[in-house]
Protein backbone atom coordinates (compact mmCIF):
# COMPACT_ATOMS: atom_id res chain seq x y z
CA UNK A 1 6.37 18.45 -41.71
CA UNK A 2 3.36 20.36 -40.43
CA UNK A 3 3.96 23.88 -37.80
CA UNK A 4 2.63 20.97 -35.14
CA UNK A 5 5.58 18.27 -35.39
CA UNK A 6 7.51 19.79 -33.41
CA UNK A 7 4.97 20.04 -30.58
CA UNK A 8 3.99 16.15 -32.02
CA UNK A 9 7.55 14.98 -31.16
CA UNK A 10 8.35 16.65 -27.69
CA UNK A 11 4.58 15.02 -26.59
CA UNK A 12 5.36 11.66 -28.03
CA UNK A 13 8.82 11.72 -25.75
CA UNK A 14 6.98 12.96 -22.75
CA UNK A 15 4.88 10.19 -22.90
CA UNK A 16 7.15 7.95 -23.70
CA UNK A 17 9.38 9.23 -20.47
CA UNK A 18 5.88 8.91 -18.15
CA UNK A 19 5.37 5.14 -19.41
CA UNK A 20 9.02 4.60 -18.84
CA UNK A 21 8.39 5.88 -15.07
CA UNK A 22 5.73 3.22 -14.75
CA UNK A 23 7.25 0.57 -15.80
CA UNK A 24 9.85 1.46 -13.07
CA UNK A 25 7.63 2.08 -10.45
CA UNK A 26 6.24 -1.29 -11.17
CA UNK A 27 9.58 -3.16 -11.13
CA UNK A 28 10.52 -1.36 -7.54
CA UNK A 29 6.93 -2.98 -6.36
CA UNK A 30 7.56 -6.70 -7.31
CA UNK A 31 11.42 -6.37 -6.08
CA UNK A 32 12.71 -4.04 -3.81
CA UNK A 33 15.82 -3.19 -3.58
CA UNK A 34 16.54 -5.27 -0.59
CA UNK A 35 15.54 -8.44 -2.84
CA UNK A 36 17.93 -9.76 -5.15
CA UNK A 37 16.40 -12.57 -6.50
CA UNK A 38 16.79 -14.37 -9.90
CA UNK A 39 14.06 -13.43 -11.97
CA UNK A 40 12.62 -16.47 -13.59
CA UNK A 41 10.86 -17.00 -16.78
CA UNK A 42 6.87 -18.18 -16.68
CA UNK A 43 5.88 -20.35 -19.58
CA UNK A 44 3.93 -19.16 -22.28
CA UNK A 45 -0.23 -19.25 -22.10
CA UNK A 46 -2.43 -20.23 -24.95
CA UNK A 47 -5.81 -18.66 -24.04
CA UNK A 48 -7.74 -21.51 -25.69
CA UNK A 49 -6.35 -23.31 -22.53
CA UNK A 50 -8.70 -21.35 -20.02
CA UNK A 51 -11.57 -21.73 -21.84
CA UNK A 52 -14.36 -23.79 -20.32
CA UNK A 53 -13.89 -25.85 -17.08
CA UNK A 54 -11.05 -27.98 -16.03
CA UNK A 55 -10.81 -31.04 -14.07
CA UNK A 56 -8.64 -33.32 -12.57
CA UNK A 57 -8.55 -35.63 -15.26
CA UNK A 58 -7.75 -33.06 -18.09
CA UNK A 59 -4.73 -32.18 -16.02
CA UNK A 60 -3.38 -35.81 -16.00
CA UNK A 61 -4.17 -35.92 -19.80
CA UNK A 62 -1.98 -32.97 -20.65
CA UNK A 63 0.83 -33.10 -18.23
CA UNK A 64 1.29 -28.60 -20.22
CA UNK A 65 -2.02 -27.49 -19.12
CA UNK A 66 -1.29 -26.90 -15.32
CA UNK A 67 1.46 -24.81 -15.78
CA UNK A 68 -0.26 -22.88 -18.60
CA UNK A 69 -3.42 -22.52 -16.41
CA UNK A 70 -1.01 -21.51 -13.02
CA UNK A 71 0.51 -18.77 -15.02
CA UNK A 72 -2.91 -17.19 -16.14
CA UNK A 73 -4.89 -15.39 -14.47
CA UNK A 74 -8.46 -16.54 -15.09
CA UNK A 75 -6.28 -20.13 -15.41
CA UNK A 76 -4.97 -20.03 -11.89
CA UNK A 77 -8.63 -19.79 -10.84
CA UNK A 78 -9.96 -22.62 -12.62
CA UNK A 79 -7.33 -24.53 -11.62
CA UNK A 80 -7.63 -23.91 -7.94
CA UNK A 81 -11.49 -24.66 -8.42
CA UNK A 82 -10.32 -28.25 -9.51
CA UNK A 83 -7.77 -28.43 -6.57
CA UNK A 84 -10.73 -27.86 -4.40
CA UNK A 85 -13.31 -30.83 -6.10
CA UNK A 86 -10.10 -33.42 -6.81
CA UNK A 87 -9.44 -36.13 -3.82
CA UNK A 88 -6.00 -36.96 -2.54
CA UNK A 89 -4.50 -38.12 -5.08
CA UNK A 90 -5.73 -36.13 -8.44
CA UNK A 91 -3.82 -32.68 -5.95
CA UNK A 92 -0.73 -35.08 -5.33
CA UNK A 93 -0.76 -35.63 -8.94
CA UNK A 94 -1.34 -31.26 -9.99
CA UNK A 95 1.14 -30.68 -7.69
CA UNK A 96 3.94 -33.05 -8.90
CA UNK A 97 3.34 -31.13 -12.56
CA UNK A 98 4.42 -27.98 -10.76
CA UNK A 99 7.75 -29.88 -9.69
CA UNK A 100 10.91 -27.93 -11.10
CA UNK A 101 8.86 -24.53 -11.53
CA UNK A 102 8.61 -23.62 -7.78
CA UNK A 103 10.72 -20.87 -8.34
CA UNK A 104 8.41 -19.14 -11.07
CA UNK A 105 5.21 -19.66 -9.68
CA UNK A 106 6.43 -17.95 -6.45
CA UNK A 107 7.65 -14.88 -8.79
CA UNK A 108 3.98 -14.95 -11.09
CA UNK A 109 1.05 -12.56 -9.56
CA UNK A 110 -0.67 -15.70 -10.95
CA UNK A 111 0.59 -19.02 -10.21
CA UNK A 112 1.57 -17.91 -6.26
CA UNK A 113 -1.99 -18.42 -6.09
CA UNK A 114 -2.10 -22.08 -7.14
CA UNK A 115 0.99 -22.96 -4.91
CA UNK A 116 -0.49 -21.92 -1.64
CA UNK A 117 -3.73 -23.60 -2.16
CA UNK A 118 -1.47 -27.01 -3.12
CA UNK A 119 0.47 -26.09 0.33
CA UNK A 120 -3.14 -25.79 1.68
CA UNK A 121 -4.77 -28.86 0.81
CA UNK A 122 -2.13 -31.26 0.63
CA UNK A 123 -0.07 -33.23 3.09
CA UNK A 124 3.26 -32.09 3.85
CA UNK A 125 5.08 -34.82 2.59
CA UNK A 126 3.41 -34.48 -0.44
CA UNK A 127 4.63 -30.88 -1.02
CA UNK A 128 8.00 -31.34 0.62
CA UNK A 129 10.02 -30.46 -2.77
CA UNK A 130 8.65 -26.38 -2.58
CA UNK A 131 10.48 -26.13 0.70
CA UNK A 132 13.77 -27.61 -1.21
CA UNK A 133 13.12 -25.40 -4.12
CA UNK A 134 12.80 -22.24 -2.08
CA UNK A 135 15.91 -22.18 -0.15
CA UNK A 136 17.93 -23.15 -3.70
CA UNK A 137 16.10 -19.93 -5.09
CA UNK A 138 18.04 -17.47 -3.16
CA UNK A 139 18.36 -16.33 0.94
CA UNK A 140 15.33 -16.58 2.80
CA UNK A 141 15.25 -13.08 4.39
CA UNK A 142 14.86 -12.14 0.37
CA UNK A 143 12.17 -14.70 -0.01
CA UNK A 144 10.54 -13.21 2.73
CA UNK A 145 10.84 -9.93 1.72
CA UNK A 146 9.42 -10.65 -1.79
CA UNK A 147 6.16 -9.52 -2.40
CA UNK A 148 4.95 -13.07 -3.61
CA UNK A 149 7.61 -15.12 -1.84
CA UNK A 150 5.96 -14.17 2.01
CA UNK A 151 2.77 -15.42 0.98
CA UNK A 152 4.39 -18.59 0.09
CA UNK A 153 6.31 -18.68 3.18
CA UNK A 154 3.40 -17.88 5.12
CA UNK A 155 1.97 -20.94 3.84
CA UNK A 156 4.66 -23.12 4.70
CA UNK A 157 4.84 -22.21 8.47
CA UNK A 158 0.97 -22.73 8.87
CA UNK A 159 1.05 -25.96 7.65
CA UNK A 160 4.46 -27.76 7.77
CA UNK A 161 6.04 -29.53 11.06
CA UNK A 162 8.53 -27.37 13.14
CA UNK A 163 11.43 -29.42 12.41
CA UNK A 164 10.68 -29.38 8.69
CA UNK A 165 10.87 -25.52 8.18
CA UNK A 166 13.55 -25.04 11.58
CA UNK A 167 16.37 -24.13 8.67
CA UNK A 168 14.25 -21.92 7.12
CA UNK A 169 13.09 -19.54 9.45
CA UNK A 170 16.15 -19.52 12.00
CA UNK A 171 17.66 -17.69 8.91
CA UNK A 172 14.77 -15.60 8.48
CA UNK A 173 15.12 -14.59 12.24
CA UNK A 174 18.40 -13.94 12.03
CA UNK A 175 16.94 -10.85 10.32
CA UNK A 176 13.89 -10.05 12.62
CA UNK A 177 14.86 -6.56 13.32
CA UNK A 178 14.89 -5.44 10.00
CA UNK A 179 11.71 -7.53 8.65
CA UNK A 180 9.86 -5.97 11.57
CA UNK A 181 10.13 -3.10 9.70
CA UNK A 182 9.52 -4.53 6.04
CA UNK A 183 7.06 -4.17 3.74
CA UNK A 184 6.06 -7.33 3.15
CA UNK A 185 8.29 -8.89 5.65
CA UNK A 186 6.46 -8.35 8.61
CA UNK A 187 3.88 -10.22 8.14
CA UNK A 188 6.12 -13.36 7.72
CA UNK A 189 7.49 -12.26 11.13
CA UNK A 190 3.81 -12.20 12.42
CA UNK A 191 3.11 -15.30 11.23
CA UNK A 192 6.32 -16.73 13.44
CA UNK A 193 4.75 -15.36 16.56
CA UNK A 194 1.33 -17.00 15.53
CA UNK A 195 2.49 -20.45 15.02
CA UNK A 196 6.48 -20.40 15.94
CA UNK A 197 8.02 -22.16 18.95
CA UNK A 198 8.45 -20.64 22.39
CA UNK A 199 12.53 -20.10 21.53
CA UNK A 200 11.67 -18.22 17.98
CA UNK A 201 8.90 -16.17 19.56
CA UNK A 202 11.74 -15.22 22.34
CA UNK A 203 14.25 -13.92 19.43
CA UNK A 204 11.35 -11.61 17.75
CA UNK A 205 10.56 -10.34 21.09
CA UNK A 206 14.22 -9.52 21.96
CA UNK A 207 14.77 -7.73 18.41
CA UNK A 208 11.17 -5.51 19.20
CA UNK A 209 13.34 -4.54 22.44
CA UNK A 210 16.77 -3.82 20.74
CA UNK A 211 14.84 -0.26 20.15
CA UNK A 212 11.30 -0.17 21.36
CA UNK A 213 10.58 2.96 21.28
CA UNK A 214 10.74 3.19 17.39
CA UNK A 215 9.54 -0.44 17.04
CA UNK A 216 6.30 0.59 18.71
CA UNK A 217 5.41 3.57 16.59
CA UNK A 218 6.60 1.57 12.91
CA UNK A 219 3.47 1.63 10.70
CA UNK A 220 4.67 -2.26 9.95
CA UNK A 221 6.76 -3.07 13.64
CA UNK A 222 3.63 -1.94 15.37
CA UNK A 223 1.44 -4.76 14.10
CA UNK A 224 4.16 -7.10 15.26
CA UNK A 225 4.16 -5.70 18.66
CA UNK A 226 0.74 -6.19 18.81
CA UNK A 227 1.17 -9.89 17.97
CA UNK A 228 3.73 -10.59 19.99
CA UNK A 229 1.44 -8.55 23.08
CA UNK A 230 -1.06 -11.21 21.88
CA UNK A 231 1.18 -14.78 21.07
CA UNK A 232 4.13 -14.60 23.46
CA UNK A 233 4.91 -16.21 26.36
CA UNK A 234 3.15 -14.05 29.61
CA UNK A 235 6.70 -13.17 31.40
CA UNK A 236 7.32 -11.80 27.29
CA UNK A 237 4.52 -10.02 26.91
CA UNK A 238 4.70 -8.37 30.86
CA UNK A 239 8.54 -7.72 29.91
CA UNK A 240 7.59 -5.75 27.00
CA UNK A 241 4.58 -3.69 28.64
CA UNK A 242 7.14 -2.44 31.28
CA UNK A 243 9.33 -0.97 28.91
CA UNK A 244 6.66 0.46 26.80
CA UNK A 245 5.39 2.16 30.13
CA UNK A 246 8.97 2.78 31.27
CA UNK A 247 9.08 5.19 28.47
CA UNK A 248 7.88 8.46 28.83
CA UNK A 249 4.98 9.62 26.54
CA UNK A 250 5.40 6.16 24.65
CA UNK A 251 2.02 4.65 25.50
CA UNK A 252 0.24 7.78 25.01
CA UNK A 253 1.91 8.42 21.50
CA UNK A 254 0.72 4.63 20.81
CA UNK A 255 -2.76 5.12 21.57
CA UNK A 256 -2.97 8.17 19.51
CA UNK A 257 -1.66 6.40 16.38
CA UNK A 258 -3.84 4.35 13.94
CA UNK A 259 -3.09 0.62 12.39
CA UNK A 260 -0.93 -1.70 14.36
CA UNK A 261 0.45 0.75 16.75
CA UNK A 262 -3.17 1.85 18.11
CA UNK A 263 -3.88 -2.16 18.24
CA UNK A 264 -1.08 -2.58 20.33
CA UNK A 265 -1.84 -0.16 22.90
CA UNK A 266 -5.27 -1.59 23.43
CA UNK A 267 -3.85 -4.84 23.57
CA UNK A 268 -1.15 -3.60 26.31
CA UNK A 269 -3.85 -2.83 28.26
CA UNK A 270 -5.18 -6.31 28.78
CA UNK A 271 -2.06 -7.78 29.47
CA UNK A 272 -1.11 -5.43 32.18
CA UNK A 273 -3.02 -5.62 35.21
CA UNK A 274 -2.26 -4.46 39.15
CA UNK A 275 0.11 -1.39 39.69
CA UNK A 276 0.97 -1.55 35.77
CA UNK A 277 -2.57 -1.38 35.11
CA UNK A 278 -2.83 1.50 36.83
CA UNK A 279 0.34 2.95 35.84
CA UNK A 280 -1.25 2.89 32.30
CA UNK A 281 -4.44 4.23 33.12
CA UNK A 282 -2.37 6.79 35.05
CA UNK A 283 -0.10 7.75 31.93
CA UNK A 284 -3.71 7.81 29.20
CA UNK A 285 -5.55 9.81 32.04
CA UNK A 286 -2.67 12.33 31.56
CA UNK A 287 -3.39 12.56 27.90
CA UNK A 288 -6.99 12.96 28.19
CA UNK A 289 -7.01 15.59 30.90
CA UNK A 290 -4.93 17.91 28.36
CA UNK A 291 -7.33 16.98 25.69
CA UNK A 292 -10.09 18.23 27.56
CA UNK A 293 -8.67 21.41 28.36
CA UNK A 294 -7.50 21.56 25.13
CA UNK A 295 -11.18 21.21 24.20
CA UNK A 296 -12.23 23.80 26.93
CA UNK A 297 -10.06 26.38 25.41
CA UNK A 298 -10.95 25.72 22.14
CA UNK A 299 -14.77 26.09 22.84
CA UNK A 300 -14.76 29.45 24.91
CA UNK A 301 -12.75 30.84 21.74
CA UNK A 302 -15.86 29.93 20.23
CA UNK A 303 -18.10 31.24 22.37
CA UNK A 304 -16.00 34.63 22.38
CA UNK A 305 -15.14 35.05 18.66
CA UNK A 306 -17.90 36.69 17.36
CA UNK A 307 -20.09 35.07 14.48
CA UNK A 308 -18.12 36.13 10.79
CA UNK A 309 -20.52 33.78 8.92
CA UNK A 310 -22.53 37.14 8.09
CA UNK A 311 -19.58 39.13 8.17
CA UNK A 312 -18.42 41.22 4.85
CA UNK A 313 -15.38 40.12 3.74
CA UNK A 314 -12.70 41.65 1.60
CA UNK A 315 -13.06 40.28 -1.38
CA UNK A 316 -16.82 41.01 -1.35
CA UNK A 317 -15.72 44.52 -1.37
CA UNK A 318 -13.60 44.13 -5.14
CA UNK A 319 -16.74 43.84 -7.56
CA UNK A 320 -16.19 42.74 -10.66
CA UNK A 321 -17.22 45.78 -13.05
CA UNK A 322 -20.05 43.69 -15.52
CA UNK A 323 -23.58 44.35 -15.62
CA UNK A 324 -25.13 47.71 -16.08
CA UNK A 325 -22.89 49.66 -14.35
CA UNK A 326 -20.16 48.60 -16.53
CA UNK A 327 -22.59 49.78 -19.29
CA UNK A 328 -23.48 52.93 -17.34
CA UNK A 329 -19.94 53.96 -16.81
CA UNK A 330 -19.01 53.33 -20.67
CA UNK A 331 -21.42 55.79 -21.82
CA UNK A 332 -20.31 58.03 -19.36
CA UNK A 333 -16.94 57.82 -21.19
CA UNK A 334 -18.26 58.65 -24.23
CA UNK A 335 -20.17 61.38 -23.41
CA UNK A 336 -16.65 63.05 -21.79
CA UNK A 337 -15.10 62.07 -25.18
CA UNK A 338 -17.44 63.10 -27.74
CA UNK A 339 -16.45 66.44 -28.21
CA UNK A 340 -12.63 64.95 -29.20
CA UNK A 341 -14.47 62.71 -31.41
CA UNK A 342 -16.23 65.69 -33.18
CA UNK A 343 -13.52 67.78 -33.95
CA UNK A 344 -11.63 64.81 -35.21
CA UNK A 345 -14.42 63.89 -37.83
CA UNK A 346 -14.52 67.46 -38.56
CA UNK A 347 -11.38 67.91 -39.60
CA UNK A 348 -11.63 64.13 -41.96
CA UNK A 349 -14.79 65.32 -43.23
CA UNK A 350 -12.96 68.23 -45.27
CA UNK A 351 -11.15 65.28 -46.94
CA UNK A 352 -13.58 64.15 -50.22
CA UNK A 353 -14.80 61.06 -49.84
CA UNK A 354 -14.81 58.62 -53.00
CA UNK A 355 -18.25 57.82 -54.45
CA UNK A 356 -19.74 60.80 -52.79
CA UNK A 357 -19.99 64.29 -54.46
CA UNK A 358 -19.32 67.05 -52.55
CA UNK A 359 -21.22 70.50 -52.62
CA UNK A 360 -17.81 72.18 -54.06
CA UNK A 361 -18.01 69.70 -56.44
């Protein structure tokens, strides 16, 4: 073993602990800890299967192929390209081939893909089984929590009757404070408010007010706020600008912030209108009086601090010694120690030298 093994070795296991870190991280990405799903197992993909173009008919001829073009991901787009070109009942007939693998193609970065465009384009009778599927796969505050899953369930509530998807998102309501909050969940909760019923939009709006104040200023509750400022019933959306003003410095602190939060103040703004209007305009007035004196006393600081743009500064001062003075101050030093340097190779030069004769010699 060479002098660099050793160094070899202790590289090879730091890089073998910094791919191990990744391969964490990436695992904490697709399931939180708040998910505990089962993980399921894709099928495998033959990349001869994605070559060329795919049709309807090709799908029906090889009942494999759908699955192994779901799960891939240049497959998943040639397969949603047929969805788009087939009629009624070629997409009744893809879909039914994804029958039994709900489960997986909500868990594949892939195949998600392919079961929201199915969702999309077909009837809801005709897709009735990924509902069934879902809610056998584990709880649906996990499902909607799941990175993949809340796409899915996205899907489902923009397209399937109340009544069909009632089960489903009472359960997922059940959880509305903490979803607010969520990742990934919050946008399921937004998509309630969008399309829900008057009695589910109620629920989400009584969660935001379990604890406004930190509901409003969430990077992910704020968007909800904002949608349920937007969707909600007009006595729900007055009830929750009151409190918002009620509190002190809350509005302010809203309009300051970026993302959902900032939305949501603008929005509050158009809902409000009369003494709460003014109220409002009252509490951001506040704000942007201090900001201009804040402004003020910034700029006559300005004005009175005099210009240090030509200013010498400090370090300026500390030259580095290069150049010709370095040169300068070298011979300097040899001139004060050339008499030392005489006397020294006076006294070797009484030594004999070999190869050179001397004149005692």
């Amino acid at each position: 073993m060479g002098p660099d093994s050793g160094k070899g070795g202790r590289r090879g296991k730091c890089r073998g602990k910094a791919f191990l870190a990744q391969d964490a991280a990436a695992k904490l990405v697709l399931s939180t800890p708040e998910v505990t799903l089962p993980v399921p197992r894709a099928p495998p993909v033959h990349q001869d299967t994605v070559a060329g173009e795919v049709s309807v008919s090709d799908l029906q001829a090889f009942p494999n192929l759908t699955l192994q073009l779901a799960f891939d991901a240049r497959g998943c787009r040639k397969l949603q390209s047929a969805l788009d070109l087939a009629d009624d009942a070629g997409r009744t007939a893809v879909a039914q081939q994804l029958k039994g693998h709900i489960c997986d193609a909500t868990n594949s970065p892939h195949a998600n893909h392919v079961l929201q465009r199915c969702i999309e384009l077909l009837r809801p009778c005709s897709v009735e089984f990924v509902l069934k599927e879902l809610e056998g796969w584990g709880a649906p505050g996990n499902i909607a929590r799941h990175v993949y899953g809340c796409r899915v369930v996205e899907r489902l509530i923009e397209h399937s009757p109340p009544k069909w998807i009632a089960g489903l998102l009472d359960s997922i309501l059940d959880e509305a404070s903490a979803l607010c909050r969520h990742t990934f969940g919050n946008f399921v909760i937004q998509h309630v408010l969008e399309h829900g019923t008057r009695e589910q939009r109620q629920r989400i709006v009584d969660a935001l007010c379990e604890d406004l104040g930190c509901c409003a200023m969430h990077e992910h509750a704020g968007g909800v706020l904002d949608k349920a400022l937007t969707y909600g019933a007009l006595e729900d959306q007055r009830d929750l600008a009151q409190k918002v003003l009620s509190c002190p410095g809350l509005l302010s602190s809203m309009h300051a912030a970026r993302g959902g939060t900032g939305l949501a103040a603008q929005r509050l703004l158009k809902v409000v209108d009369g003494e709460m209007l003014a109220e409002a305009k009252r509490q951001l007035g506040e704000v942007n009086a201090d900001a201009k004196t804040v402004s003020r006393f910034t700029q006559a600081n300005r004005e009175v601090q005099p210009n240090m743009d030509n200013a010498p500064s400090r370090k300026s001062k500390t030259r580095v010694r290069s150049g010709p003075r370095e040169a300068a101050e070298k011979t300097e030093g040899s001139k004060r120690v050339g008499p030392k340097l005489m006397s020294l190779n006076g006294g070797l030069s009484k030594r004999p030298i070999s190869g050179i004769q001397t004149s005692a010699a």
